[in-house]
N, C-alpha and C. Protein backbone atom coordinates (compact mmCIF):
# COMPACT_ATOMS: atom_id res chain seq x y z
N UNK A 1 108.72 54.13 66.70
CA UNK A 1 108.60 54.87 67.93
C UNK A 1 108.62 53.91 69.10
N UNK A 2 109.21 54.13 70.33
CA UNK A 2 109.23 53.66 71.56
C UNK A 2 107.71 53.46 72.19
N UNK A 3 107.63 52.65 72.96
CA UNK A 3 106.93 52.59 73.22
C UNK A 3 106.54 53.06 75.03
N UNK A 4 105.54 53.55 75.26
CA UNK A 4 105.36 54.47 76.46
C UNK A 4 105.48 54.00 77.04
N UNK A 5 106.13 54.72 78.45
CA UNK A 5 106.87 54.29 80.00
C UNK A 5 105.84 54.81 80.85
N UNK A 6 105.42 54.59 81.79
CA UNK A 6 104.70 55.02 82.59
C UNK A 6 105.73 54.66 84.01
N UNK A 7 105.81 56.20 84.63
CA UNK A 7 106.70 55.98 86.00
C UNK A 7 105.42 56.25 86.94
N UNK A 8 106.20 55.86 87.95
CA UNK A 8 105.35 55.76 89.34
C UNK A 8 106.79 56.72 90.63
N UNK A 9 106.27 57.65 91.03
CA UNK A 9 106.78 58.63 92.01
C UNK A 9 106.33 57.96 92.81
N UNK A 10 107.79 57.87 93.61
CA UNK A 10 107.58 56.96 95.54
C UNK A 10 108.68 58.13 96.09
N UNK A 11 108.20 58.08 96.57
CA UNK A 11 108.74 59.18 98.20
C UNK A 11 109.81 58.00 98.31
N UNK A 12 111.23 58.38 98.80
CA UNK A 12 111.89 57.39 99.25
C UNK A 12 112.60 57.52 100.73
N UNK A 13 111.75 58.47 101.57
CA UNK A 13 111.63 59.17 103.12
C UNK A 13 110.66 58.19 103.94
N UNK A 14 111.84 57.63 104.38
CA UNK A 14 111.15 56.59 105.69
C UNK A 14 110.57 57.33 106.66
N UNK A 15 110.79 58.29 107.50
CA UNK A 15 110.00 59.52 108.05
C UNK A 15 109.56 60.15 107.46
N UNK A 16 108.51 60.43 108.48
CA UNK A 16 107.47 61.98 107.75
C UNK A 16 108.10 63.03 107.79
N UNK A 17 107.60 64.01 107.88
CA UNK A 17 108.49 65.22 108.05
C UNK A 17 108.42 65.58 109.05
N UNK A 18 109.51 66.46 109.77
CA UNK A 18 109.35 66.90 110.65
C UNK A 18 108.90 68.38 111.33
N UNK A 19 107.62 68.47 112.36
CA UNK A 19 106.91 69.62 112.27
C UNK A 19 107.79 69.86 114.01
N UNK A 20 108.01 71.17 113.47
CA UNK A 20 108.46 72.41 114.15
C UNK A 20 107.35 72.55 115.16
N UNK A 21 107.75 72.64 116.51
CA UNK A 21 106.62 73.19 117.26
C UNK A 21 107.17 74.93 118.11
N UNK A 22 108.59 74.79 118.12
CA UNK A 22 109.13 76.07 118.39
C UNK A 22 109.35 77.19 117.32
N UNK A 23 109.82 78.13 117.72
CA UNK A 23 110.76 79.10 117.07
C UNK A 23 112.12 78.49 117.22
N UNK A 24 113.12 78.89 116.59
CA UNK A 24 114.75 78.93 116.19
C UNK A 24 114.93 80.17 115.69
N UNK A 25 116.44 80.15 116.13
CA UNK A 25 117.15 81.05 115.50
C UNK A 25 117.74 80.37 114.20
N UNK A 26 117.73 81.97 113.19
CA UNK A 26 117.98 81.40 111.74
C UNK A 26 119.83 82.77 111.55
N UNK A 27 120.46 82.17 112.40
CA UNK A 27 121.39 83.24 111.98
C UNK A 27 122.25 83.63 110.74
N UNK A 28 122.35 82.59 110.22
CA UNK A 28 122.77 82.68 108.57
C UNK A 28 122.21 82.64 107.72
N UNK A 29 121.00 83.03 107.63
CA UNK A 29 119.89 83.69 106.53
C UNK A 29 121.11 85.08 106.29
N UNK A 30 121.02 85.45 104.78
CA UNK A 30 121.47 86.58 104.36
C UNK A 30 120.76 87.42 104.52
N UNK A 31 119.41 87.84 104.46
CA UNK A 31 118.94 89.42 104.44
C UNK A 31 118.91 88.78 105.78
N UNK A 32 118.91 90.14 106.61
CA UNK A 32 118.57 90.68 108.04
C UNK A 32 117.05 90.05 108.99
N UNK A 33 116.15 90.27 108.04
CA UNK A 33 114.75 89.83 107.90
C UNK A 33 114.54 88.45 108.58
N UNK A 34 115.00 87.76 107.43
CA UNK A 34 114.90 86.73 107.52
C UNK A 34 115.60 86.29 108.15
N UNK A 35 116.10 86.59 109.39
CA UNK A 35 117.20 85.91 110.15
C UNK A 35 116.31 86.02 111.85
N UNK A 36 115.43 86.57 111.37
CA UNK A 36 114.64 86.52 112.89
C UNK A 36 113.79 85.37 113.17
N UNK A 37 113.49 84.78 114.38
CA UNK A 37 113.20 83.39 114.38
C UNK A 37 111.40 83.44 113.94
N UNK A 38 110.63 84.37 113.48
CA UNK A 38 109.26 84.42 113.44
C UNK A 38 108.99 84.41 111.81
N UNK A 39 110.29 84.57 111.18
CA UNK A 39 110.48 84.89 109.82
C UNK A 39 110.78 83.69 109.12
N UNK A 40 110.15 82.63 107.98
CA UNK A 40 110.40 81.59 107.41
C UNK A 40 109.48 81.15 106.81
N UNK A 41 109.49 79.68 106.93
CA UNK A 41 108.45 78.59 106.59
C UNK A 41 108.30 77.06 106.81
N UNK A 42 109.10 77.62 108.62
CA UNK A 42 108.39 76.34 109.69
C UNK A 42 106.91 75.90 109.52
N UNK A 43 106.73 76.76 109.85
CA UNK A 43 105.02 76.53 110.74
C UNK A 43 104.07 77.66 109.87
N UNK A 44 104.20 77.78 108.41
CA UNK A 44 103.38 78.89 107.70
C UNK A 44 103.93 78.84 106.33
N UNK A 45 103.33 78.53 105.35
CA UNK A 45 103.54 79.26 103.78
C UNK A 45 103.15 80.02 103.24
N UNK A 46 103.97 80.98 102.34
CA UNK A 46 102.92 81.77 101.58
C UNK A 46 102.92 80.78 100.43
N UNK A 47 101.48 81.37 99.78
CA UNK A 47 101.25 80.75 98.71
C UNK A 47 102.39 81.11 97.01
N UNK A 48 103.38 82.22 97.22
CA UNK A 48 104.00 82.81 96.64
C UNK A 48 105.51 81.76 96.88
N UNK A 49 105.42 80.76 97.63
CA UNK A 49 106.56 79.96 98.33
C UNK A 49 107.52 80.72 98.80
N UNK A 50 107.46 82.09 99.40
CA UNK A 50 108.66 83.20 99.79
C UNK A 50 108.33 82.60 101.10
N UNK A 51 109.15 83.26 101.79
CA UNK A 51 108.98 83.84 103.67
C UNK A 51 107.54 84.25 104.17
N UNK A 52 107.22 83.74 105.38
CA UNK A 52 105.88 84.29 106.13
C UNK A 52 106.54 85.17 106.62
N UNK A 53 106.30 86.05 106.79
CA UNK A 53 106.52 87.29 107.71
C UNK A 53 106.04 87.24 109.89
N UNK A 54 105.06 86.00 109.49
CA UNK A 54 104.48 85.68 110.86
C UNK A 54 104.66 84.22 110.85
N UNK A 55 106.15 83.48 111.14
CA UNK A 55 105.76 82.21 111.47
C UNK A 55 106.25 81.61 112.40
N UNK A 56 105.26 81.63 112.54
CA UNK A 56 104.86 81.30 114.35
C UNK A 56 103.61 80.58 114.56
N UNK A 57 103.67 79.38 115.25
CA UNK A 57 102.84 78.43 115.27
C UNK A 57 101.49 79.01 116.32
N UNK A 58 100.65 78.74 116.08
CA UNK A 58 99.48 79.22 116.59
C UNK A 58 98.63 77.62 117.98
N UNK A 59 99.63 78.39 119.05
CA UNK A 59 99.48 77.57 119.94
C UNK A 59 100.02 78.22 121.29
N UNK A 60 99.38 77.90 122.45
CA UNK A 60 99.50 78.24 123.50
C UNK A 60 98.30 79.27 124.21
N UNK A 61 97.19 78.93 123.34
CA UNK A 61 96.35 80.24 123.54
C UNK A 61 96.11 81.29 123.86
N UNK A 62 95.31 81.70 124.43
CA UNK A 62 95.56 83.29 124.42
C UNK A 62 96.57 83.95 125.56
N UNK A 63 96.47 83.56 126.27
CA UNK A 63 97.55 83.81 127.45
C UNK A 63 99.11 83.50 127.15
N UNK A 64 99.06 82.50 126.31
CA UNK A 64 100.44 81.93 126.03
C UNK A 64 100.79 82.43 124.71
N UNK A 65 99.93 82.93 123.83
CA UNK A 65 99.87 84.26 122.59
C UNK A 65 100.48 85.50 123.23
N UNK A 66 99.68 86.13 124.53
CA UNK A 66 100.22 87.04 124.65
C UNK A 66 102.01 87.00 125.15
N UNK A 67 102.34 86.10 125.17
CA UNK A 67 103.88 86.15 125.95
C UNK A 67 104.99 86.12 124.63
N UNK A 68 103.99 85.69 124.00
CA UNK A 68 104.94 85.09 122.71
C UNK A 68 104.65 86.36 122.06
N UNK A 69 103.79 87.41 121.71
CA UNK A 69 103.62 88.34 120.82
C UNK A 69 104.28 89.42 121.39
N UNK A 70 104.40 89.42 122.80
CA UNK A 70 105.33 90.23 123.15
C UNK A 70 106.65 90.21 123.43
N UNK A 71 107.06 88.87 123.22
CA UNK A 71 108.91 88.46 122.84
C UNK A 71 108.97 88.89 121.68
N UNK A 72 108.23 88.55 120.83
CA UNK A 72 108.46 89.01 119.28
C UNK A 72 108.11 90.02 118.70
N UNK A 73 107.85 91.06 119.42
CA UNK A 73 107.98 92.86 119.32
C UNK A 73 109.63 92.76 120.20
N UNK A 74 109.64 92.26 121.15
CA UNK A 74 110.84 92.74 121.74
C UNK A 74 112.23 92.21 120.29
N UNK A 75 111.91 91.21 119.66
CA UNK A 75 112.70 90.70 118.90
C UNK A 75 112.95 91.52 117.82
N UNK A 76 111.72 92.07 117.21
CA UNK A 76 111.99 92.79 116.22
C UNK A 76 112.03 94.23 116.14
N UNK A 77 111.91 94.70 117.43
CA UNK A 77 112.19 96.18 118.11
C UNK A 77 113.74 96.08 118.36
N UNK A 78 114.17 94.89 118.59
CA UNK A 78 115.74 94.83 118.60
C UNK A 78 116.69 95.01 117.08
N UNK A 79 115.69 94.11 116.10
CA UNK A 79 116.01 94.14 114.78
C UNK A 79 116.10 95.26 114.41
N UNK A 80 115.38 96.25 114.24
CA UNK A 80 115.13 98.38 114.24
C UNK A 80 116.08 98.74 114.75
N UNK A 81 116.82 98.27 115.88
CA UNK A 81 117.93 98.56 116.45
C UNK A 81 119.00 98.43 115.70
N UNK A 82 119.21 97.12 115.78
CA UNK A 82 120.26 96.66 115.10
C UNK A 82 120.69 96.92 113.40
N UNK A 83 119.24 97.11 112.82
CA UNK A 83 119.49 97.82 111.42
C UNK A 83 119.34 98.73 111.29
N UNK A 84 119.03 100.00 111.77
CA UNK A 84 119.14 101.21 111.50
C UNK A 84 119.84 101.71 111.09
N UNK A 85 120.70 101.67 110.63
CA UNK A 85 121.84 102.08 109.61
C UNK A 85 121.91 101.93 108.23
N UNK A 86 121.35 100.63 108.39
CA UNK A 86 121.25 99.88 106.64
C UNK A 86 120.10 100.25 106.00
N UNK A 87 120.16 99.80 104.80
CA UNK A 87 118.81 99.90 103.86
C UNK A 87 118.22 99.00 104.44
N UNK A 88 117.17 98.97 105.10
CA UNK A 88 116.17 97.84 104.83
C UNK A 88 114.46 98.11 104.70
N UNK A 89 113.90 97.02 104.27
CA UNK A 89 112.67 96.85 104.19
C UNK A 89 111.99 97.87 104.68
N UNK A 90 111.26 99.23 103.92
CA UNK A 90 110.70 99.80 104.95
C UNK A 90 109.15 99.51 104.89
N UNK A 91 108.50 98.29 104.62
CA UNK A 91 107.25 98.18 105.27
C UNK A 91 107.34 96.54 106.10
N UNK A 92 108.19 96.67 106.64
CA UNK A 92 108.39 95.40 107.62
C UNK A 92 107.34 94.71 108.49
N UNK A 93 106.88 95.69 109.13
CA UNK A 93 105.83 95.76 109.99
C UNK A 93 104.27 95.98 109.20
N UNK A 94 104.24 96.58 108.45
CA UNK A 94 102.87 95.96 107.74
C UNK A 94 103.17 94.30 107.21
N UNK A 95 104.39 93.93 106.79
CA UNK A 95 104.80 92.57 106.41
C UNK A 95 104.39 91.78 107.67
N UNK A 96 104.56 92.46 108.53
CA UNK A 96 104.41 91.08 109.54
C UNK A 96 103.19 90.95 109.96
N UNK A 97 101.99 92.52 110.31
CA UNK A 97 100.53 92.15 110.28
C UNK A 97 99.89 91.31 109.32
N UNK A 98 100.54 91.52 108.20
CA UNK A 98 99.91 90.69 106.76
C UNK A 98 100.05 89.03 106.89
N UNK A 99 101.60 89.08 107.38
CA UNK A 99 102.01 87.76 107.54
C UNK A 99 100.63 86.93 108.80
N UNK A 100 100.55 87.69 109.39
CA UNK A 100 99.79 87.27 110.49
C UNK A 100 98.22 86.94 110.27
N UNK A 101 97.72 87.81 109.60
CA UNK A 101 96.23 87.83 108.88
C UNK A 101 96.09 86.69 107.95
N UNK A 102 96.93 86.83 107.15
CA UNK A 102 96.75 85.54 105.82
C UNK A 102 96.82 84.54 106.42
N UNK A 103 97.59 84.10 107.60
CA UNK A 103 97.16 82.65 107.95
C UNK A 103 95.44 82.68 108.67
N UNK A 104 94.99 81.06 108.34
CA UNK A 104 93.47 80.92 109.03
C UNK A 104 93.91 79.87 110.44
N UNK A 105 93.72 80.11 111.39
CA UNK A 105 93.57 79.50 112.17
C UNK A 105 92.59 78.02 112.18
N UNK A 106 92.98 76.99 112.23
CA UNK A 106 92.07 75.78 112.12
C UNK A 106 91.27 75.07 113.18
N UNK A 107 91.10 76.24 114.63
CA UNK A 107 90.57 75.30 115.46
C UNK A 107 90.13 76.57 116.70
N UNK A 108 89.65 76.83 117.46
CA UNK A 108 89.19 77.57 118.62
C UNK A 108 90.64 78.06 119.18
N UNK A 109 91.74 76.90 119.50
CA UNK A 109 92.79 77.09 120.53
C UNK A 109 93.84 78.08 119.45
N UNK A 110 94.21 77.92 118.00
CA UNK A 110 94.92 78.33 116.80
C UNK A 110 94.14 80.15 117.20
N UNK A 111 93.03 80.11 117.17
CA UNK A 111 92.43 81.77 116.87
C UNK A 111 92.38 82.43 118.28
N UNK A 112 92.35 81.93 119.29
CA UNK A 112 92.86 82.33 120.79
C UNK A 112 94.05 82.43 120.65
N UNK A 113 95.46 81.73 120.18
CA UNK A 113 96.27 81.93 120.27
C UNK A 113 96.74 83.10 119.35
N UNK A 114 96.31 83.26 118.22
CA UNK A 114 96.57 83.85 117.34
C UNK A 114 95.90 85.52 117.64
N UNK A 115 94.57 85.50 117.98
CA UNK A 115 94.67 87.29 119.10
C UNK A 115 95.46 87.45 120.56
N UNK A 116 95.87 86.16 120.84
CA UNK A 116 97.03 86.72 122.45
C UNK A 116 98.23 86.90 121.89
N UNK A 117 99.05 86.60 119.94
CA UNK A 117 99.81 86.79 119.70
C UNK A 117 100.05 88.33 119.80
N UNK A 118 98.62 88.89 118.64
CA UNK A 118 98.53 90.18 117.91
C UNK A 118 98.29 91.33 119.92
N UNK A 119 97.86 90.86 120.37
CA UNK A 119 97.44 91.67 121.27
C UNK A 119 98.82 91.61 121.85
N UNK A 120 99.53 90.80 122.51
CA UNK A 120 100.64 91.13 122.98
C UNK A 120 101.91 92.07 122.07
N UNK A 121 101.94 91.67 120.79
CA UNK A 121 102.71 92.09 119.81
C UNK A 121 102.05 93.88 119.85
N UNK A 122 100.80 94.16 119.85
CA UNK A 122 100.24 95.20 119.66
C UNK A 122 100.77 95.98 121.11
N UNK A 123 100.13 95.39 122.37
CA UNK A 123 100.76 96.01 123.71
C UNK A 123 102.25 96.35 123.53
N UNK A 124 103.12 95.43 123.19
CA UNK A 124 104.64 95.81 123.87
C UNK A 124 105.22 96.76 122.62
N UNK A 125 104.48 97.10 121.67
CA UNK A 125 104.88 98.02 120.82
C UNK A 125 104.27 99.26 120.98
N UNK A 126 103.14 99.06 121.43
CA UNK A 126 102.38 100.57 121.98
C UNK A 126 102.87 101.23 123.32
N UNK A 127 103.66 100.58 123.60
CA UNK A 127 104.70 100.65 125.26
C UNK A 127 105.58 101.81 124.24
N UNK A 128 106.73 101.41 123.39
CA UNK A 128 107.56 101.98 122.62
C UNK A 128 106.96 103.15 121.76
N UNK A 129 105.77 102.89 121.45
CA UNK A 129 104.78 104.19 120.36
C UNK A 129 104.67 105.51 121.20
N UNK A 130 103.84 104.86 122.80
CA UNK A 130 104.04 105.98 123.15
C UNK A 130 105.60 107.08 124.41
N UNK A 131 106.39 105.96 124.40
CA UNK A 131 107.84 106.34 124.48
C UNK A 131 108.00 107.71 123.40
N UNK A 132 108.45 107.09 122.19
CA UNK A 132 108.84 107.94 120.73
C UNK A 132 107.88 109.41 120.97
N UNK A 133 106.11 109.06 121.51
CA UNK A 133 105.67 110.45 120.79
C UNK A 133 106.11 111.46 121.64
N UNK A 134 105.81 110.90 123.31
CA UNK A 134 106.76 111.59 124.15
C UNK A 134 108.19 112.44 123.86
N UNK A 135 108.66 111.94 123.57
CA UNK A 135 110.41 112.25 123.36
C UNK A 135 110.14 112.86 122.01
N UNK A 136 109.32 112.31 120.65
CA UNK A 136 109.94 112.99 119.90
C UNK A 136 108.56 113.71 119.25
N UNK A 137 107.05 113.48 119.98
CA UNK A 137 106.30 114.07 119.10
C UNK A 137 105.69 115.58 118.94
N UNK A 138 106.74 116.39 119.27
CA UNK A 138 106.02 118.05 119.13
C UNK A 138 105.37 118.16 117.74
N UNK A 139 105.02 117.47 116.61
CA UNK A 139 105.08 117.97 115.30
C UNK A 139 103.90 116.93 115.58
N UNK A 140 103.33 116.13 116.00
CA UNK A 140 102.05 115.80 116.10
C UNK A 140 100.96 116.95 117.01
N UNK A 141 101.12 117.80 117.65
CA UNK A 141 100.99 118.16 118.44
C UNK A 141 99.88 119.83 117.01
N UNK A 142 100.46 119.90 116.13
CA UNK A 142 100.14 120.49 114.89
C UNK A 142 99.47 119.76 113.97
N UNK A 143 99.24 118.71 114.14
CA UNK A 143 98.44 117.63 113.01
C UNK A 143 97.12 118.46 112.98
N UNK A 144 96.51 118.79 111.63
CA UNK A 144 95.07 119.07 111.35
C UNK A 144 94.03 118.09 111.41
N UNK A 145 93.45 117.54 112.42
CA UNK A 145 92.47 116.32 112.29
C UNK A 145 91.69 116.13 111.63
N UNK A 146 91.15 117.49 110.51
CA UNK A 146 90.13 117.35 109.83
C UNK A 146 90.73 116.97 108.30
N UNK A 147 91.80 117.15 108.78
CA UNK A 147 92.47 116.25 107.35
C UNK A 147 93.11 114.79 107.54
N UNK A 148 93.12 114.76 108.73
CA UNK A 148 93.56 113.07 108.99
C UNK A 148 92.13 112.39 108.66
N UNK A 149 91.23 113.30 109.03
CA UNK A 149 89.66 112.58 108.96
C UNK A 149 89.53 112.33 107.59
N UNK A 150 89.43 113.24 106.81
CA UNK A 150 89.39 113.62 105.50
C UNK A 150 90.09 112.36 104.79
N UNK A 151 91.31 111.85 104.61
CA UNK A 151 91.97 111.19 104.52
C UNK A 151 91.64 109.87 104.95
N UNK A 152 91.25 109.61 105.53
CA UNK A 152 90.55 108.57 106.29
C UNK A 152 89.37 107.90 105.51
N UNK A 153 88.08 109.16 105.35
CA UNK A 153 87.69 109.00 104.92
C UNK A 153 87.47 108.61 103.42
N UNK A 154 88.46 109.13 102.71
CA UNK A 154 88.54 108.89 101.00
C UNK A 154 89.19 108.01 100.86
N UNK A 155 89.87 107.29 101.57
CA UNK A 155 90.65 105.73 101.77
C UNK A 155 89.40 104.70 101.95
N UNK A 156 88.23 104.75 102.43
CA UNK A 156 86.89 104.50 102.57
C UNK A 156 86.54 104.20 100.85
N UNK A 157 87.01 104.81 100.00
CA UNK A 157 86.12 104.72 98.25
C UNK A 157 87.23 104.38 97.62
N UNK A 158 86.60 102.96 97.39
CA UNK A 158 87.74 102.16 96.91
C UNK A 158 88.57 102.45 95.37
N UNK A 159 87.12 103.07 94.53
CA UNK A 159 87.51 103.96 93.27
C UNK A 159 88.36 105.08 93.78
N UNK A 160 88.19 106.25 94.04
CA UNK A 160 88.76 106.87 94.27
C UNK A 160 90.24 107.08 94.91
N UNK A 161 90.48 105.77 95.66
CA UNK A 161 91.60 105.40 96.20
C UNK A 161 92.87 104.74 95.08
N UNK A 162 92.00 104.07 94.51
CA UNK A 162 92.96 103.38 93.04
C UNK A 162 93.09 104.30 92.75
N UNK A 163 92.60 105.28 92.02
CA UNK A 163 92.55 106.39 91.36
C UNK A 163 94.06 107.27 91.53
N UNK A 164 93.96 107.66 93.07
CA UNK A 164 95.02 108.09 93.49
C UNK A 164 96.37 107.45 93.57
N UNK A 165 96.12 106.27 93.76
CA UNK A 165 97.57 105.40 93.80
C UNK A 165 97.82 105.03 92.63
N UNK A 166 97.32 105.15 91.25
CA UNK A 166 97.67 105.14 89.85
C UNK A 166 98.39 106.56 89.59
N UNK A 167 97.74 107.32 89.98
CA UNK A 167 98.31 108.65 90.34
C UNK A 167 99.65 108.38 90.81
N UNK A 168 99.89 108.23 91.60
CA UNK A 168 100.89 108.19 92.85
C UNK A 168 102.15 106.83 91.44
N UNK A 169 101.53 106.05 91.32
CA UNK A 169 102.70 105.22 90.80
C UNK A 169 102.86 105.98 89.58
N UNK A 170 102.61 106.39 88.77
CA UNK A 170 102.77 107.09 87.49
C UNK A 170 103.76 108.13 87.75
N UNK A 171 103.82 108.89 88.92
CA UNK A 171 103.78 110.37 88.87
C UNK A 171 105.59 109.73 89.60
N UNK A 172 105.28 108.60 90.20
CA UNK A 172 106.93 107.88 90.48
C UNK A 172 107.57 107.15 89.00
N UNK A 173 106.96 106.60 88.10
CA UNK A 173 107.60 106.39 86.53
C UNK A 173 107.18 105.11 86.75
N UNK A 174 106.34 104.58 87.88
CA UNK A 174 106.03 103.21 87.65
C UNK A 174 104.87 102.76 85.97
């Protein structure tokens, strides 16, 4: 028998890497998604090594959050635009709150920046929310509240909630 080699791993990168402090455009990403500049893994990983749904560097604090969270509703209110036709992703937007939550902020200025993101992102979409109910919401106008409550509430019991969504995937052939 041979006798054992022991290697030694050397980086052979005279530079470090290089950290992203902007957004870019990613226009030749194939899905749609991923072609928006907040969408990657500049400045965010998942632990799954896919796409952040929120990456976007957590800087400029809260004032400079809000400018940026509201370019990037305008960005991806354009994306809705522009794909509406196609199949795509339909929980995008829970993807991108999620994307946004799972990161931890590491410092006072990261978690200021990171609620002037969500708050601006939240404002310039609630601009458009209540556009839509205007124009299109007569059928809210009939909503039973004691069943939105209701509903609300049994989403509250976490048994009971599995319960139903075992339900719910079964009753689809999952």
């Amino acid at each position: 028998m041979g006798a054992a080699r022991k290697l030694n791993v050397v980086s052979i990168q005279d530079k470090p890497a290089k950290v992203r402090v902007n957004l870019r455009a990613k226009p030749h990403r194939k899905i749609d998604m991923h072609q928006l500049p907040f969408v990657g893994r500049d400045h965010a990983q998942e632990e799954s090594g896919g796409y952040c749904f929120w990456d976007v560097p957590f800087a400029g604090g809260f004032r400079g959050g809000l400018e940026t969270g509201q370019a990037i509703a305008g960005m991806y209110l354009a994306h809705l635009r522009r794909v509406r036709h196609e199949k795509s992703y339909k929980l995008e937007l829970g993807a991108l709150i999620m994307g946004m939550m799972n990161r931890s902020p590491r410092n006072e200025e990261e978690h200021n920046s990171r609620k002037g993101q969500l708050m601006g992102f939240a404002g310039a979409l609630d601009s458009w929310l209540r556009a839509a109910v205007d124009e299109f919401g007569e059928k809210l106008d009939t909503i039973d509240h004691e069943d939105l409550l209701a509903q609300a509430n049994g989403g509250l019991d976490t048994k009971a909630a599995d319960e139903r969504f075992s339900r719910l995937l079964a009753k689809a052939g999952f």
